[in-house]
Protein backbone atom coordinates (compact mmCIF):
# COMPACT_ATOMS: atom_id res chain seq x y z
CA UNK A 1 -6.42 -19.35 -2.16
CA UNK A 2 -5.31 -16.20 -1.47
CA UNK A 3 -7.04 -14.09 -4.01
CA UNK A 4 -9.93 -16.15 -2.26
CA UNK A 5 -9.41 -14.70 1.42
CA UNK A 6 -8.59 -11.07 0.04
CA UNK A 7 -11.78 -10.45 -2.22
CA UNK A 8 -14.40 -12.12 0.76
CA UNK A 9 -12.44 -10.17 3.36
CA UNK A 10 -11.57 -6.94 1.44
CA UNK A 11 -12.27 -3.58 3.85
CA UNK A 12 -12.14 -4.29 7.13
CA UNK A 13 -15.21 -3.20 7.69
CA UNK A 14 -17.00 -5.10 10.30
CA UNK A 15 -13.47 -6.76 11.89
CA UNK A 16 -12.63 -8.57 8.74
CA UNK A 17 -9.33 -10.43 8.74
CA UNK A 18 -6.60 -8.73 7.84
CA UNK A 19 -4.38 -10.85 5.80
CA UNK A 20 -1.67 -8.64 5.75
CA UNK A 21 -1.31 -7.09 9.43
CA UNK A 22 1.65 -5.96 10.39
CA UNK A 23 4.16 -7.10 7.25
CA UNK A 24 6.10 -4.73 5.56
CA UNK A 25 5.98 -4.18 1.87
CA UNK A 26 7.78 -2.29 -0.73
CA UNK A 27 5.83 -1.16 -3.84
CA UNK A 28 7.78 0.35 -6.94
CA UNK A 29 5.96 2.79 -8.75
CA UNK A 30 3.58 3.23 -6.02
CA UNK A 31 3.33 6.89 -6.70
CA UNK A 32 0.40 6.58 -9.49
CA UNK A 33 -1.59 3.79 -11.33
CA UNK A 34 -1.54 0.23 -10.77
CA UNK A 35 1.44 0.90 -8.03
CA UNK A 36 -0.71 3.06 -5.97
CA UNK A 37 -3.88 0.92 -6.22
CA UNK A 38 -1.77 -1.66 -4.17
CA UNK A 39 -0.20 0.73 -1.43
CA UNK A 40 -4.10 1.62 -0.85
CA UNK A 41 -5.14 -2.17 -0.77
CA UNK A 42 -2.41 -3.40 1.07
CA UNK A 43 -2.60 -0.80 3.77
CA UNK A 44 -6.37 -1.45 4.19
CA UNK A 45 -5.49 -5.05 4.47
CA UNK A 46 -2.97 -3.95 7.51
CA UNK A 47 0.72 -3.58 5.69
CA UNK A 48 2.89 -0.52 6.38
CA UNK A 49 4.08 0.98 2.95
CA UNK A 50 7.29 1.89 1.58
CA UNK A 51 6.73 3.56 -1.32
CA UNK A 52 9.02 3.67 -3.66
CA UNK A 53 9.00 6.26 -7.03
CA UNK A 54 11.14 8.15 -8.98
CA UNK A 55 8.02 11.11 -8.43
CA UNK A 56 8.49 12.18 -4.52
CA UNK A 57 5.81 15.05 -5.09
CA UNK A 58 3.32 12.04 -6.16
CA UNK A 59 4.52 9.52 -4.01
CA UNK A 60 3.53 12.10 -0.92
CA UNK A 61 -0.01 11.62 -2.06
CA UNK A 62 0.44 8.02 -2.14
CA UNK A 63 1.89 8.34 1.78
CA UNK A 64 -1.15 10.32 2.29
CA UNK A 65 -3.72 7.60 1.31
CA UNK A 66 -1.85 5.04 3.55
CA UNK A 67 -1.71 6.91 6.17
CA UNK A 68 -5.90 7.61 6.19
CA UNK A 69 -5.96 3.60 6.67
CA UNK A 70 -3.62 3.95 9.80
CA UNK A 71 -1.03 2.60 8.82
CA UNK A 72 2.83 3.54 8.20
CA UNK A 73 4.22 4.91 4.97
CA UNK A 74 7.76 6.11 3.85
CA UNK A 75 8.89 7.40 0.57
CA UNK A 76 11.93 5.76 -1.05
CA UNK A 77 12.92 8.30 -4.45
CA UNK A 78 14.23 6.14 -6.65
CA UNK A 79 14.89 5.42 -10.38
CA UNK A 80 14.23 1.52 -11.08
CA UNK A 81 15.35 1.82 -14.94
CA UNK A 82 18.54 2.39 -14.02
């Protein structure tokens, strides 16, 4: 039961688990909306971002938010309609 584990355990605060600690993730359309909601959630849950948008100036902000979790965050510009 995932979804189980990561609602109790949400946001580390207190030395919750962190179900995703140290994996690496790639999240199209992570720039705004519903793709940036989980680059936030999945770096506070301990993954290191990629990313990826066709929108590098609003991906940056994206980075940004990852990076005040402490974790690592690139920027991959791409086009996925293509």
């Amino acid at each position: 039961m995932v979804e189980s584990r990561l609602w109790l355990k949400s946001g580390n605060e207190g030395g919750a688990l962190m179900i995703l600690n140290r994996k690496k993730i790639i999240v199209t359309g992570g720039a705004s909306g519903i793709g940036r909601a989980v680059c936030v959630i999945a770096a506070r849950e301990g993954a290191d971002i990629a990313v990826a948008d066709i929108n590098p100036e609003m991906a940056e902000e994206t980075v940004a938010l990852v990076r005040e979790k402490n974790r690592e965050a690139i920027i991959v510009e791409m086009d996925t309609s293509k």
